[in-house]
Protein backbone atom coordinates (compact mmCIF):
# COMPACT_ATOMS: atom_id res chain seq x y z
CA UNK A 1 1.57 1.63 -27.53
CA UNK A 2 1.01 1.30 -24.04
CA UNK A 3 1.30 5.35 -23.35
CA UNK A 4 -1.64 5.37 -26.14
CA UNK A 5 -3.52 2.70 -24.53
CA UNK A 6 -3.05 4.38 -20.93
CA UNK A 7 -4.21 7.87 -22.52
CA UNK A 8 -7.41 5.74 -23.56
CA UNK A 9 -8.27 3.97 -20.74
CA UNK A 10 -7.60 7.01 -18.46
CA UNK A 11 -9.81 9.19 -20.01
CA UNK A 12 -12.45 6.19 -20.64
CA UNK A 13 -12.43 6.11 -16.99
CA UNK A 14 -12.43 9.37 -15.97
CA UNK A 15 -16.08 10.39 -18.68
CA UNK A 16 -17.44 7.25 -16.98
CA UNK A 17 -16.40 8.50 -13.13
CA UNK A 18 -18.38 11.59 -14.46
CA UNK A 19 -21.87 9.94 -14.50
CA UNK A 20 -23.94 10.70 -11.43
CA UNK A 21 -23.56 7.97 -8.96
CA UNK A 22 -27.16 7.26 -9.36
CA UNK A 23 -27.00 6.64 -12.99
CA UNK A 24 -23.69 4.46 -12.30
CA UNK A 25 -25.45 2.35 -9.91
CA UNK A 26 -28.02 2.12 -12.75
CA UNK A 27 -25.85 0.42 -14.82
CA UNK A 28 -24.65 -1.71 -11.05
CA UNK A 29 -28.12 -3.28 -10.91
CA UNK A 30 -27.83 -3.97 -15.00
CA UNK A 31 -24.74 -5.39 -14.37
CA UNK A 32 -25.66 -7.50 -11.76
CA UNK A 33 -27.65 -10.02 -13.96
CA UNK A 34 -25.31 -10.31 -16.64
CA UNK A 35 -22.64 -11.19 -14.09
CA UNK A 36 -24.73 -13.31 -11.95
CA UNK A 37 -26.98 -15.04 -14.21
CA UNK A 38 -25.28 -15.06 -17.63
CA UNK A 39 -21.53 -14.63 -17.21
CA UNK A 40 -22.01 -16.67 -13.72
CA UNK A 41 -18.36 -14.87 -12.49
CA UNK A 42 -16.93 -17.55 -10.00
CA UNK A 43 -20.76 -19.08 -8.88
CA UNK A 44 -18.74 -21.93 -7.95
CA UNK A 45 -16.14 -20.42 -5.91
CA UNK A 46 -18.40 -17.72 -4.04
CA UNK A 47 -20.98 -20.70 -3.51
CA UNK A 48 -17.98 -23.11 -1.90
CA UNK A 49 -16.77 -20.25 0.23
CA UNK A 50 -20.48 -19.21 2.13
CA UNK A 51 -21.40 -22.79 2.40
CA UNK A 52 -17.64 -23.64 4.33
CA UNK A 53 -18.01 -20.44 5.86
CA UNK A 54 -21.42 -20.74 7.26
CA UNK A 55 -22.29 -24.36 7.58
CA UNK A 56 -24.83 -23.14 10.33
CA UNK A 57 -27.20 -21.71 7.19
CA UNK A 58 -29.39 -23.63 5.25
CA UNK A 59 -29.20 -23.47 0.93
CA UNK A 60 -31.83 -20.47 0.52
CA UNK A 61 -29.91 -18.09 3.33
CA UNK A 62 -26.42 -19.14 1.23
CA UNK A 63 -28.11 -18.03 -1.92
CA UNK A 64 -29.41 -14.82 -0.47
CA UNK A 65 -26.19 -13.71 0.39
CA UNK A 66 -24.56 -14.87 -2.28
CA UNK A 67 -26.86 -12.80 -4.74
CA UNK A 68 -26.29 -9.84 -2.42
CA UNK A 69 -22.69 -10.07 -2.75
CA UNK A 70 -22.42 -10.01 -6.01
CA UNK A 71 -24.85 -6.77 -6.28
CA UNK A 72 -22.48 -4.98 -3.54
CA UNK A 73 -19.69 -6.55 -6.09
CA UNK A 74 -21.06 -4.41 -8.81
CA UNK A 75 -21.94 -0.91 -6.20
CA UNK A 76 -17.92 -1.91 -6.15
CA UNK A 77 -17.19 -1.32 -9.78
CA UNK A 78 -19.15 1.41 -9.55
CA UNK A 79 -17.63 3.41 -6.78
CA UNK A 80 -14.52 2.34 -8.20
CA UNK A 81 -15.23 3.96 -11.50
CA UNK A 82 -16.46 7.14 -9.60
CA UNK A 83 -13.21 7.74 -7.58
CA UNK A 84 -11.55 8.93 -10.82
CA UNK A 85 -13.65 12.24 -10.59
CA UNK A 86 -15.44 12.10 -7.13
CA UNK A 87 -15.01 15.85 -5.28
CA UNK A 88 -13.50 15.79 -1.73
CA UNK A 89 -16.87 17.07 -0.54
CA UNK A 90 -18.78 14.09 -1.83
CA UNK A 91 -15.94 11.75 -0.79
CA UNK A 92 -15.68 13.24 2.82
CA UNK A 93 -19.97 12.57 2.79
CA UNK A 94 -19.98 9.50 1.34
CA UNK A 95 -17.09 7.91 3.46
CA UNK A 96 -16.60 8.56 6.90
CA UNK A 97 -13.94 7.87 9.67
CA UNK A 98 -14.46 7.70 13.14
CA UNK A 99 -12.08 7.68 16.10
CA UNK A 100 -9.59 9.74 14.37
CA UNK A 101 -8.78 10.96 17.41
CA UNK A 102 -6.99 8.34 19.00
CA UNK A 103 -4.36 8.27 15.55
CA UNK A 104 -3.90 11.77 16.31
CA UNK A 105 -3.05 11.30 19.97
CA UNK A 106 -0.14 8.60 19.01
CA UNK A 107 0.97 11.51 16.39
CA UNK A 108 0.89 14.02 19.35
CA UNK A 109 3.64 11.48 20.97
CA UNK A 110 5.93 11.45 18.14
CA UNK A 111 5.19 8.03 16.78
CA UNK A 112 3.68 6.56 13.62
CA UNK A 113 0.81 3.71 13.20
CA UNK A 114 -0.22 0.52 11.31
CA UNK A 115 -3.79 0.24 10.09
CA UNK A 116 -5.10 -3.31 9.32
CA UNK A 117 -7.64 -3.47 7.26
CA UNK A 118 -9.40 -6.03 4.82
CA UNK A 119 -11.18 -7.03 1.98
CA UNK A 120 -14.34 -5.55 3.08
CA UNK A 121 -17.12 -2.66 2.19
CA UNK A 122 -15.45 -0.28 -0.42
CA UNK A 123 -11.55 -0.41 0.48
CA UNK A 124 -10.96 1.83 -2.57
CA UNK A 125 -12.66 4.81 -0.93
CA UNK A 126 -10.37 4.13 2.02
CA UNK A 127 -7.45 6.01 -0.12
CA UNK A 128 -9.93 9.33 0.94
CA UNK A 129 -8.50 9.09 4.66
CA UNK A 130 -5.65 11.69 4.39
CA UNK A 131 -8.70 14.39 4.08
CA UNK A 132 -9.06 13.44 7.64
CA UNK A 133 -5.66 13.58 8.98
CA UNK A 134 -3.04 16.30 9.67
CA UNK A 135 -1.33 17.83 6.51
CA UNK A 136 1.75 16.51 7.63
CA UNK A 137 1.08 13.10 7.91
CA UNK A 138 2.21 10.42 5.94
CA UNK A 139 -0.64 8.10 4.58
CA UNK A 140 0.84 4.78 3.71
CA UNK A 141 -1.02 2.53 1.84
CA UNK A 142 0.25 -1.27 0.55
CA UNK A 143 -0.70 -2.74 -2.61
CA UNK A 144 -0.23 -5.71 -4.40
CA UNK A 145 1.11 -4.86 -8.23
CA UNK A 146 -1.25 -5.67 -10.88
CA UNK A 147 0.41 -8.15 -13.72
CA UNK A 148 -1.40 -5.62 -16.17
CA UNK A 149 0.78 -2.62 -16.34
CA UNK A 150 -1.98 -0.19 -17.45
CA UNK A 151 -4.43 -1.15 -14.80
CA UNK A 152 -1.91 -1.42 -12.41
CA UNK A 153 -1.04 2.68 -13.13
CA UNK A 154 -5.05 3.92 -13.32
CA UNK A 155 -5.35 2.14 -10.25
CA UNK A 156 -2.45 3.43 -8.44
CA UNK A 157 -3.33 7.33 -10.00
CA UNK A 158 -6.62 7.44 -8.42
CA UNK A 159 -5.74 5.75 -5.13
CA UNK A 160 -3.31 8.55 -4.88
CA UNK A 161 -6.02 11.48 -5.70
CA UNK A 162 -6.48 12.22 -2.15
CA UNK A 163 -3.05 12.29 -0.88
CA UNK A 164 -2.51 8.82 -0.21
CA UNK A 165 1.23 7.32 -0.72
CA UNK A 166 1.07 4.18 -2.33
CA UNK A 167 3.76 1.65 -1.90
CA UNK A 168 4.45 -1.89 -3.64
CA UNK A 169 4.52 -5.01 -1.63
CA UNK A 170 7.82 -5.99 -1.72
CA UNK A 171 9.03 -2.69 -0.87
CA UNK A 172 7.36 -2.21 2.12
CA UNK A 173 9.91 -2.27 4.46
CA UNK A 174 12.47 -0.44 3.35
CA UNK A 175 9.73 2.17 2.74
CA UNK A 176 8.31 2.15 6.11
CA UNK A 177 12.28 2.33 7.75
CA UNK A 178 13.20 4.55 5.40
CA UNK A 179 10.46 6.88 6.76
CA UNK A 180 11.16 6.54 10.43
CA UNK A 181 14.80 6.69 9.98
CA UNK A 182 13.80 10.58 8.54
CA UNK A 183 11.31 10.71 11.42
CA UNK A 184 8.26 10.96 9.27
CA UNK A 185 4.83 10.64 11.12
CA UNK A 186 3.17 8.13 8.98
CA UNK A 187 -0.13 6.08 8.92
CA UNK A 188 0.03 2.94 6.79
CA UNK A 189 -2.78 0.80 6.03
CA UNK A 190 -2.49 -3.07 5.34
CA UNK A 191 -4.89 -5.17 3.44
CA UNK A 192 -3.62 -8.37 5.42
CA UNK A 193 -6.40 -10.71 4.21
CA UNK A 194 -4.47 -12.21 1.07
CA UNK A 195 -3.29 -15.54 0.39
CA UNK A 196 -0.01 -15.65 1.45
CA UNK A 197 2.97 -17.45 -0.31
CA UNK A 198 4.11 -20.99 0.61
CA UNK A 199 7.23 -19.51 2.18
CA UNK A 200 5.79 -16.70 4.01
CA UNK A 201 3.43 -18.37 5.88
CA UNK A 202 4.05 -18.04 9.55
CA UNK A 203 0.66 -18.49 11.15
CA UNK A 204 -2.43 -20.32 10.78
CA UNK A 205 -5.57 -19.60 12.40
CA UNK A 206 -9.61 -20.48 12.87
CA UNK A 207 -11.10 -18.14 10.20
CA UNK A 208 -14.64 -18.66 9.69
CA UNK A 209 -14.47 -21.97 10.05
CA UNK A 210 -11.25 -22.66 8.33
CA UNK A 211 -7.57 -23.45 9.08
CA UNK A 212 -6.43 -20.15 7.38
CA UNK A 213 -2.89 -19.05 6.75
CA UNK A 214 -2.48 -15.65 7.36
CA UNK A 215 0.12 -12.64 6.79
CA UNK A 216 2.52 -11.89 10.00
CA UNK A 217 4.73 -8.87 8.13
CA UNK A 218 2.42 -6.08 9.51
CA UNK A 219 2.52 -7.49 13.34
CA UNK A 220 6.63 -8.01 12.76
CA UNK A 221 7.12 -4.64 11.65
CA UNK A 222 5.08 -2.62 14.18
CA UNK A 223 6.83 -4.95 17.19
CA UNK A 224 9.68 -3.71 15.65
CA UNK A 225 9.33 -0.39 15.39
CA UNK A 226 7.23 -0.01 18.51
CA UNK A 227 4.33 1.77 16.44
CA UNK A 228 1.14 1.84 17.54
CA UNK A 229 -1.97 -0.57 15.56
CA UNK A 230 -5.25 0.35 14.87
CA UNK A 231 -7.70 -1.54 13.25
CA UNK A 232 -10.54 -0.32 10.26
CA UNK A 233 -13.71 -1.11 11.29
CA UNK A 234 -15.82 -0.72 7.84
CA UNK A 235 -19.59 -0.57 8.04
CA UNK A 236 -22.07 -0.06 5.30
CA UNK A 237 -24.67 2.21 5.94
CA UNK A 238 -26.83 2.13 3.10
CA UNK A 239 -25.55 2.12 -0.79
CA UNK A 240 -23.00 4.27 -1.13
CA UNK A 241 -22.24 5.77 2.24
CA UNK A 242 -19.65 3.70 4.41
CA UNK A 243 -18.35 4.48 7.98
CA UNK A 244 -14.74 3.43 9.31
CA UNK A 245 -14.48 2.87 13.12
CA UNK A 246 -10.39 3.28 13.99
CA UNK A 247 -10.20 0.28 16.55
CA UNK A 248 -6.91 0.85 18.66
CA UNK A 249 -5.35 -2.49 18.95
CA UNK A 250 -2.49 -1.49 20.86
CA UNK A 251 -0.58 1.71 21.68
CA UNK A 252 3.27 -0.18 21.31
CA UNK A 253 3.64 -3.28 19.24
CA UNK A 254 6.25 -3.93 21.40
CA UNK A 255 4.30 -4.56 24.34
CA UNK A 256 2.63 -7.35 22.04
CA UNK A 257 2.85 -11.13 22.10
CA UNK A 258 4.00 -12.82 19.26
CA UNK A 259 0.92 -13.52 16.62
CA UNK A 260 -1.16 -11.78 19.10
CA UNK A 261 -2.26 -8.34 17.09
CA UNK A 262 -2.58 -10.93 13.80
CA UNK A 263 -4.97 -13.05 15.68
CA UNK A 264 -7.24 -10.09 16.92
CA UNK A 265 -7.26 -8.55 13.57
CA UNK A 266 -8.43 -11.83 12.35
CA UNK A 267 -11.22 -11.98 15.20
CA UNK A 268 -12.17 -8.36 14.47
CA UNK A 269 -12.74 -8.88 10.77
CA UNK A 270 -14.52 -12.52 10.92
CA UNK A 271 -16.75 -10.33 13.78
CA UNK A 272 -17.31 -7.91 10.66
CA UNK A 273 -17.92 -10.49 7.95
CA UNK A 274 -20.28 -12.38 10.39
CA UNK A 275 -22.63 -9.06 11.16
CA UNK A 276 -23.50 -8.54 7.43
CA UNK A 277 -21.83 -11.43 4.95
CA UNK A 278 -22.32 -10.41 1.70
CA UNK A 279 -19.81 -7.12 1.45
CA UNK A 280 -16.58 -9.64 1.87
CA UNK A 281 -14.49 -10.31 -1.31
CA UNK A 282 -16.08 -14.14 -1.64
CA UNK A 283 -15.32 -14.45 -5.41
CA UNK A 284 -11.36 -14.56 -3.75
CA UNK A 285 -10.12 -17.96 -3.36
CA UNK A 286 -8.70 -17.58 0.35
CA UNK A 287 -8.87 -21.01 1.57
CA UNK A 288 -6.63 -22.73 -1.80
CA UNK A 289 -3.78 -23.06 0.98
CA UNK A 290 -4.35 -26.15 3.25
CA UNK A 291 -2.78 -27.11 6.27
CA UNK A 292 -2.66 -30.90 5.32
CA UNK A 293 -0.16 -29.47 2.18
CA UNK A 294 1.90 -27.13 4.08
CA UNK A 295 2.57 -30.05 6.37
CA UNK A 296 4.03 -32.04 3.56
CA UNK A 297 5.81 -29.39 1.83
CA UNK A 298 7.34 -28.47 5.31
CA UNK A 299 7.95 -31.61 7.33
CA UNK A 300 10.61 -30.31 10.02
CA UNK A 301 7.95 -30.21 12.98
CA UNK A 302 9.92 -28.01 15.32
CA UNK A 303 9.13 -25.42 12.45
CA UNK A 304 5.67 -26.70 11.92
CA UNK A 305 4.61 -26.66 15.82
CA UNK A 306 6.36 -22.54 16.17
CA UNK A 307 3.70 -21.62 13.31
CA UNK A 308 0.62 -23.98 14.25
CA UNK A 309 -2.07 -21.71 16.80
């Protein structure tokens, strides 16, 4: 049954990927007031999150953005939907990477890279990057599996159209050492703006305006591995066309103080968000961790004052 069901979705996927973009962006804008205005898709927790976010902004700015997030929400979908058939060509014009140059120097040397990157612009297109990279590169790319099984596979089968190497969470580092133990040149990209688990939170930080805990595996594994961290700077140019600055963070993780990479990540991409709000993933409920909790839940304060900025 689910083989059938797969078979179904796929190809329901793949004759809707075939629409022009135009039309599909059509049916964004339809979409857009059935979701906002009828359906109302987490009003309450998008609303919360601006207002926290930017107390600075009076009601009618928070509802602008708020109503232009949820339009980019549904450009989204729609890209989303288009990846399943989109051509290298249009992918290449559509989504552009700058500063390549500097990931290919740190491949010159011998060495692999981290990429941080975050909820922000279109990070499915992201998967497109290999076009722009040596042939043998590695492009590493971690995901969080999807509790559907079906969704989780179309997802992971058209992140991987373009060459990228998808690898589940809780494999990641035995991945990544498993591919510099064969001396692999890789390039691994890290959506590090999740909610992390009770037990894995190491670090919190000032994140628009909240105490925010934040994933430290990326910054331990690169200081481990001396590799070198860059950082994608995503910018949206007008709908449907998106440019990624690679930031270099550092050339040797090593060379790095503890929590210092995961703090400037965090500055870079609250610097992002803060330029042009609505194309952050607001209808995520980032802030459901609290200090105040974590504090209870984990009273030893030696532990409590290593993981406190």
């Amino acid at each position: 049954m689910k083989k059938i069901l797969y078979k179904f979705f796929s190809g329901l996927w793949y004759i809707l990927s075939l629409l022009p973009l135009k039309l599909l962006y059509a049916l964004s804008d339809i979409a857009y007031y059935f979701v906002y205005y009828v359906v109302r898709y987490r009003r309450g927790v998008v609303r919360h999150n601006l207002m926290t976010a930017f107390p600075e902004k009076d009601r009618n700015s928070i509802i602008l953005i708020e109503k232009e997030y949820y339009s980019w929400f549904c450009d989204y979908i729609a890209e989303t939907i288009k990846l399943a058939s989109i051509s290298e060509e249009e992918i290449a014009r559509r989504m552009k990477f700058e500063g390549m140059e500097e990931v290919e120097k740190v491949f010159t040397s011998g060495r692999s890279s981290f990429l941080y990157l975050g909820h922000y612009c279109n990070w499915e297109w992201i998967t497109s990057l290999p076009l722009y990279a040596p042939k043998n590169i590695i492009f590493g790319q971690i995901y969080h599996v999807l509790s559907n099984s079906i969704m989780d596979s179309l997802f992971l089968k058209n992140r991987e159209r373009f060459g990228a190497v998808s690898i589940a969470k809780e494999n990641t580092l035995r991945q990544i050492i498993n591919w510099d133990r064969a001396k692999k040149l890789t390039i691994t990209g890290f959506i590090s703006d999740q909610v992390p688990k009770w037990n894995s939170i190491h670090y919190w930080t000032d994140f628009l305006n909240h105490d925010t805990p934040v994933f430290t595996g990326t910054e331990r594994i690169a200081r481990k591995l001396g590799y070198a961290v860059f950082y994608g700077d995503v910018h949206r140019v007008k709908r449907g066309y998106y440019v990624c600055r690679i930031v270099k963070m550092t050339d040797n993780a090593r060379e790095t103080d503890e929590f210092e990479l995961t703090e400037k990540y965090m500055r870079l991409l609250e610097q992002a968000i803060r330029q042009d709000p609505p194309y952050w993933l607001w209808s995520h409920n980032r802030w459901k961790r609290t200090h105040e909790r974590f504090n209870e839940m984990f009273p030893d304060e030696e532990r409590r004052g290593k993981i406190t900025k």
